[in-house]
N, C-alpha and C. Protein backbone atom coordinates (compact mmCIF):
# COMPACT_ATOMS: atom_id res chain seq x y z
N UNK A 1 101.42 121.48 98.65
CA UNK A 1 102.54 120.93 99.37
C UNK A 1 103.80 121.21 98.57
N UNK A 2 104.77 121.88 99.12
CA UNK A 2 105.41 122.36 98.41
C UNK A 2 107.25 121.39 98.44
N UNK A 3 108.30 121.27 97.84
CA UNK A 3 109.46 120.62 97.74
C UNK A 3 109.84 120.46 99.42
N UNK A 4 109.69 121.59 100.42
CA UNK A 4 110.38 120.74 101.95
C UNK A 4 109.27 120.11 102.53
N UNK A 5 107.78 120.37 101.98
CA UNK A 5 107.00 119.25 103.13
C UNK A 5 107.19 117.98 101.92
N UNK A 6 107.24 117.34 101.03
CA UNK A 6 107.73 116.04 100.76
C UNK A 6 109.24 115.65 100.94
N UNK A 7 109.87 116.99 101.09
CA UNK A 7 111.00 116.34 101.60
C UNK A 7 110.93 115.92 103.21
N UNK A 8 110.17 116.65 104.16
CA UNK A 8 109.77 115.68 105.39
C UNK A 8 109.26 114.50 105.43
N UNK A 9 108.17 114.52 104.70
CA UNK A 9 107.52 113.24 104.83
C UNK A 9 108.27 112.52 104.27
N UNK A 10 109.33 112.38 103.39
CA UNK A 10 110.03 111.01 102.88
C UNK A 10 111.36 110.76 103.91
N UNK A 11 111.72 111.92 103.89
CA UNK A 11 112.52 111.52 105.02
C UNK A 11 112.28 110.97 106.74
N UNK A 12 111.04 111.08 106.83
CA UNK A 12 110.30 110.73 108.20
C UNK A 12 109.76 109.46 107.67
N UNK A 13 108.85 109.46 107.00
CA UNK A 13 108.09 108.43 106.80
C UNK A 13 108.60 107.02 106.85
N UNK A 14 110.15 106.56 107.08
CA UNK A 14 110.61 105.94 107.16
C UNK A 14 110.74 104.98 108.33
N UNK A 15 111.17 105.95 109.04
CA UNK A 15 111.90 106.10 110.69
C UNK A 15 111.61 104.69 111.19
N UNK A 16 110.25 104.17 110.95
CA UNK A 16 109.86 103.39 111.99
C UNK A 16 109.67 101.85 111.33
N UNK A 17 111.25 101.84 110.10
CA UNK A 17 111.34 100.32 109.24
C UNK A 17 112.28 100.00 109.93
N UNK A 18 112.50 98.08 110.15
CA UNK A 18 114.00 97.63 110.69
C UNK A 18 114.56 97.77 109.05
N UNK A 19 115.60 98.44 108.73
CA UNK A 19 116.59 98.78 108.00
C UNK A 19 117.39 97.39 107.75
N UNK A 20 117.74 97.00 106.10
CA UNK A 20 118.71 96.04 105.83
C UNK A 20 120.32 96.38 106.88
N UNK A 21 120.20 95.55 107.31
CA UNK A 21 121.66 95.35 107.70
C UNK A 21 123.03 95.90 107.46
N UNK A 22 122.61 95.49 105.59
CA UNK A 22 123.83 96.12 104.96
C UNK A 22 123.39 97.34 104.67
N UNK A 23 122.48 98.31 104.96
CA UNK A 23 122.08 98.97 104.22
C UNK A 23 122.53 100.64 105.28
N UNK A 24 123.28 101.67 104.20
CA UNK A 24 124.07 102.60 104.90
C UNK A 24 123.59 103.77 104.13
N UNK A 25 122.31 104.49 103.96
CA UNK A 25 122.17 105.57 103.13
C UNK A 25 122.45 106.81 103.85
N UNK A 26 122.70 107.77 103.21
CA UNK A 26 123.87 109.06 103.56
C UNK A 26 122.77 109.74 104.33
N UNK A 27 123.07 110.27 105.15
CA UNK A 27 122.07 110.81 106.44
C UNK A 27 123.20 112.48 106.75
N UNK A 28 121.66 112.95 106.68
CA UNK A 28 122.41 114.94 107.02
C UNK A 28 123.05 114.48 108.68
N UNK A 29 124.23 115.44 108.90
CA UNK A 29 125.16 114.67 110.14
C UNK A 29 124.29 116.06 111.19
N UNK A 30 123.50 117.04 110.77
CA UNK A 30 122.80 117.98 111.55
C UNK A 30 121.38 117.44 112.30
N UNK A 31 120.88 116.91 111.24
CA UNK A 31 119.11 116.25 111.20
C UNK A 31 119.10 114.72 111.32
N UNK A 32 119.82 114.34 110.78
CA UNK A 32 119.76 112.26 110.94
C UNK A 32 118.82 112.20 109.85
N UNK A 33 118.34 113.19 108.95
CA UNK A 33 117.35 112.50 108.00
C UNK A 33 118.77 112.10 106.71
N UNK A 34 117.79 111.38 105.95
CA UNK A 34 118.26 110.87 104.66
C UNK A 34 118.49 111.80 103.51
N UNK A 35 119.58 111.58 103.02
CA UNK A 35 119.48 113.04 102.04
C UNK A 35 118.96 112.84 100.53
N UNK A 36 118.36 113.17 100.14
CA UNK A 36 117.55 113.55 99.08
C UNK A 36 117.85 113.60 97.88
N UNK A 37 118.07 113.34 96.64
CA UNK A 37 118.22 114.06 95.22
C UNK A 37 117.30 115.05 94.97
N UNK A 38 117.70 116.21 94.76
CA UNK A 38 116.55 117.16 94.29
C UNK A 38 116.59 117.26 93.26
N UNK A 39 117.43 116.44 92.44
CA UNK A 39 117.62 116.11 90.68
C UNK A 39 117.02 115.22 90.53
N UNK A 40 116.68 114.42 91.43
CA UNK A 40 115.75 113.08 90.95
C UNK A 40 114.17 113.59 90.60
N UNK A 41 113.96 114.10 92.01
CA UNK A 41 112.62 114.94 92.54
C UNK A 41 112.07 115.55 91.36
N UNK A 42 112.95 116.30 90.53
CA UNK A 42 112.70 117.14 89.36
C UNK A 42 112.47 116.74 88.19
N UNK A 43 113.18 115.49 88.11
CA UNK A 43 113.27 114.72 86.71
C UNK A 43 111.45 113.54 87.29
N UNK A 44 111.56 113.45 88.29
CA UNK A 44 110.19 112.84 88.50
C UNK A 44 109.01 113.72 88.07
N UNK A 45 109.29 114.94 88.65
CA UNK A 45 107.86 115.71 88.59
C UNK A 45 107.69 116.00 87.31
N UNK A 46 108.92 116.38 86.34
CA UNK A 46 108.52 116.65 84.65
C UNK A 46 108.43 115.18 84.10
N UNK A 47 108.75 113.96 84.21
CA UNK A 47 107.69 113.27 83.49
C UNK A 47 106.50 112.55 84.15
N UNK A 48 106.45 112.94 85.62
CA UNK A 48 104.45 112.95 86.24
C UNK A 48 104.41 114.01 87.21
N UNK A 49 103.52 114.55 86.00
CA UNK A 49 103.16 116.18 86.91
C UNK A 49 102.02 115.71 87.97
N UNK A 50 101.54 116.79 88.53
CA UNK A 50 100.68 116.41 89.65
C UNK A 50 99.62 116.71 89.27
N UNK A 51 99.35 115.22 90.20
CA UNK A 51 97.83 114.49 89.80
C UNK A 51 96.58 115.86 89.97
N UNK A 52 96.93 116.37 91.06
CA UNK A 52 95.86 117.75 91.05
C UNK A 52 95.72 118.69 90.30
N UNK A 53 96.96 118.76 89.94
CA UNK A 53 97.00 120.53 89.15
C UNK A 53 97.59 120.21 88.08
N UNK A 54 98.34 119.21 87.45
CA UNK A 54 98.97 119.16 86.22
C UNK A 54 100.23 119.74 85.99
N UNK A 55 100.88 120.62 86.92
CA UNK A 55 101.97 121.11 87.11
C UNK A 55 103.51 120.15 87.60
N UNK A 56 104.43 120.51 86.97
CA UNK A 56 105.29 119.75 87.43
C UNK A 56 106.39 120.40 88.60
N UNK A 57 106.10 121.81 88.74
CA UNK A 57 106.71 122.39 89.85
C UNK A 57 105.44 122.73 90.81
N UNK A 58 105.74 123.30 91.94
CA UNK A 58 105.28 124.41 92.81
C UNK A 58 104.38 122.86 93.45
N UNK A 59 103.47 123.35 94.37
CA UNK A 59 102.92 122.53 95.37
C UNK A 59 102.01 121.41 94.54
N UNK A 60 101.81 120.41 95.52
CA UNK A 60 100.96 119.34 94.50
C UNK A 60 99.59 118.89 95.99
N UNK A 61 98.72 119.88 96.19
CA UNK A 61 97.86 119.28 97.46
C UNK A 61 97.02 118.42 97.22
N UNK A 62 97.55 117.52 98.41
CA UNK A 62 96.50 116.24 98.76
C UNK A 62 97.54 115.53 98.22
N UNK A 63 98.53 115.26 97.75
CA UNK A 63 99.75 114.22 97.05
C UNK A 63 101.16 114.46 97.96
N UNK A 64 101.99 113.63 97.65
CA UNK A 64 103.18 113.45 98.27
C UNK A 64 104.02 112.14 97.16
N UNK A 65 105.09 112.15 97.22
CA UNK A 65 106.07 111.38 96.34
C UNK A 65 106.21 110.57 97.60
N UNK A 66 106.13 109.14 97.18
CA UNK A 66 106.67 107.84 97.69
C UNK A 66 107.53 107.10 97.27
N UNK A 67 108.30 106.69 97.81
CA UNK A 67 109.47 105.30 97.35
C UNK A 67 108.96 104.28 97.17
N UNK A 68 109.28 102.91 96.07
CA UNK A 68 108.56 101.82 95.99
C UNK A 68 109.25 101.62 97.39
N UNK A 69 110.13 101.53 96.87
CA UNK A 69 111.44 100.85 98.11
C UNK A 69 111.94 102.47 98.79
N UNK A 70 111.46 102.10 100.03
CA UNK A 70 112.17 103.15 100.71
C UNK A 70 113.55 103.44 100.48
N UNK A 71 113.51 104.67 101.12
CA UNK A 71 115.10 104.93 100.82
C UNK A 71 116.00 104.05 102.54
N UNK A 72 115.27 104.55 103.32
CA UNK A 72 115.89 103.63 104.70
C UNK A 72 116.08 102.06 104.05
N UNK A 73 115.12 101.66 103.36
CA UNK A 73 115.64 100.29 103.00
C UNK A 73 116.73 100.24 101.54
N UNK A 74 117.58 100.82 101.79
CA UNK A 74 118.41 101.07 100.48
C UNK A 74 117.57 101.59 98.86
N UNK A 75 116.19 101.66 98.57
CA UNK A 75 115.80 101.88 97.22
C UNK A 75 116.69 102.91 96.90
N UNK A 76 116.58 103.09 95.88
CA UNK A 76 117.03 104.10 95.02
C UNK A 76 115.96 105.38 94.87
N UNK A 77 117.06 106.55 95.36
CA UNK A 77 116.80 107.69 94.95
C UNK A 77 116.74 108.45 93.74
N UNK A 78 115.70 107.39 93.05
CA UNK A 78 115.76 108.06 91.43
C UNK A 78 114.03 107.87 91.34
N UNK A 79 114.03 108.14 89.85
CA UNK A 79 112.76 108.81 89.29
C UNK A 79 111.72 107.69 88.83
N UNK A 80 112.45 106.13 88.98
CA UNK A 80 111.91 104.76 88.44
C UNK A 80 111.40 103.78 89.80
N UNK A 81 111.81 105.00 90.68
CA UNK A 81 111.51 104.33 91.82
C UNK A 81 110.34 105.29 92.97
N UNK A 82 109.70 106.26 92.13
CA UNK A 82 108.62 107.26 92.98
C UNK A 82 107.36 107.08 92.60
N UNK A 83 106.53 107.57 93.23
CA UNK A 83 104.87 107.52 92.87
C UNK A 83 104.60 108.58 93.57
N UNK A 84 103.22 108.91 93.10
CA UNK A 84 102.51 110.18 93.85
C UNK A 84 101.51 109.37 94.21
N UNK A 85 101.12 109.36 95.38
CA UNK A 85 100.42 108.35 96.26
C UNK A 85 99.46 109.86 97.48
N UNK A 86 98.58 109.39 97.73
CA UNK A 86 97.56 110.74 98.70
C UNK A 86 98.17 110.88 99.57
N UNK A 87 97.95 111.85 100.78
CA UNK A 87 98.20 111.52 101.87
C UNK A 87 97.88 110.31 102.61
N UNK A 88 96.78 109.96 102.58
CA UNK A 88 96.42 108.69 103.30
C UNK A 88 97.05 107.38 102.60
N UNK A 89 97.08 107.42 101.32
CA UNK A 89 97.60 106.13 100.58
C UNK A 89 99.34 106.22 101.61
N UNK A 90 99.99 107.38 101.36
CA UNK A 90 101.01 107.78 101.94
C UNK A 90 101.17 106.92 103.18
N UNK A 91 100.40 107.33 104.05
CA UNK A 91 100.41 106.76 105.55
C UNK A 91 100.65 105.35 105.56
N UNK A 92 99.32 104.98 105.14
CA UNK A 92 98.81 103.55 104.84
C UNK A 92 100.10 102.84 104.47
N UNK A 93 100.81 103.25 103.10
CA UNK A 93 101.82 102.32 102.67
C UNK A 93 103.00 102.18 103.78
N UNK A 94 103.25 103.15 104.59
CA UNK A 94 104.47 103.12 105.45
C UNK A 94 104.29 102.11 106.78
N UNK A 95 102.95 102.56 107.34
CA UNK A 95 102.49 101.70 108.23
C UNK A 95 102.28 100.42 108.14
N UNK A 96 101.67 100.11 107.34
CA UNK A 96 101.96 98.67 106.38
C UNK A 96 103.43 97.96 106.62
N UNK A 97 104.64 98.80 106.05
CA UNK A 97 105.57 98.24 105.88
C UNK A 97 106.79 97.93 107.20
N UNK A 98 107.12 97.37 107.87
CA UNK A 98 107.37 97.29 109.09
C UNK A 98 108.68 96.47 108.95
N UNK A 99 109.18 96.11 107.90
CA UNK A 99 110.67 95.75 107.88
C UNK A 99 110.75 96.07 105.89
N UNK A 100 111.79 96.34 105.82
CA UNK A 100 112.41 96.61 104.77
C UNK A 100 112.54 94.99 103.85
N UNK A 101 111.83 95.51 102.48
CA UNK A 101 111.50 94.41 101.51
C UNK A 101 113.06 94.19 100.83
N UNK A 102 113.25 92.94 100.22
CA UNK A 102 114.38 92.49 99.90
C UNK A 102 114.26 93.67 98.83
N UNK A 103 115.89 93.70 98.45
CA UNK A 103 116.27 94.50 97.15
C UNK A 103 117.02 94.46 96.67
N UNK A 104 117.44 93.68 95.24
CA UNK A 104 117.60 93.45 94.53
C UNK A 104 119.27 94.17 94.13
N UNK A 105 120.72 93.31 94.78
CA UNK A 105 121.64 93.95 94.44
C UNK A 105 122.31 94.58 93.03
């Protein structure tokens, strides 16, 4: 899985949280998705490479990067706030989550 299919799934995987109120994260004005750090992404993968291959670039199969705190629910787009979670753990956690958890101003 290579840098644009986790950038789909994080940016999708969202879609279907009620969103904080106050909460306004920067959205591509082409796509409506959420926009991304790919500096975060990077600084994540060199200090946890992937769980499959040990690599901190190029594809990581059967894994995907998760938000504790989504990004639709304001989390932070940084490197203290990702996990590499399966695909199914993936699913599981989003479906699960069905309104956006308090967070911590």
């Amino acid at each position: 899985m290579g840098f644009f299919t986790v950038f789909v799934a994080l940016t999708l995987g969202a879609s279907h949280m009620t969103p904080s109120p106050s909460c306004h994260p920067k959205r591509n004005p082409k796509t409506g998705h959420i926009v991304r750090s790919r500096n975060a992404l990077r600084s994540f993968r060199a200090m946890h490479p992937c769980p499959a291959t040990g690599q901190t670039r190029g594809a990581c199969p059967g894994y995907e990067v998760n938000h504790h705190v989504p990004l639709e629910c304001c989390g932070p787009d940084t490197p203290t706030n990702m996990e590499w979670l399966t695909h199914a753990e993936h699913v599981a956690f989003h479906e699960n989550m069905k309104v956006c958890p308090a967070v911590a101003e």
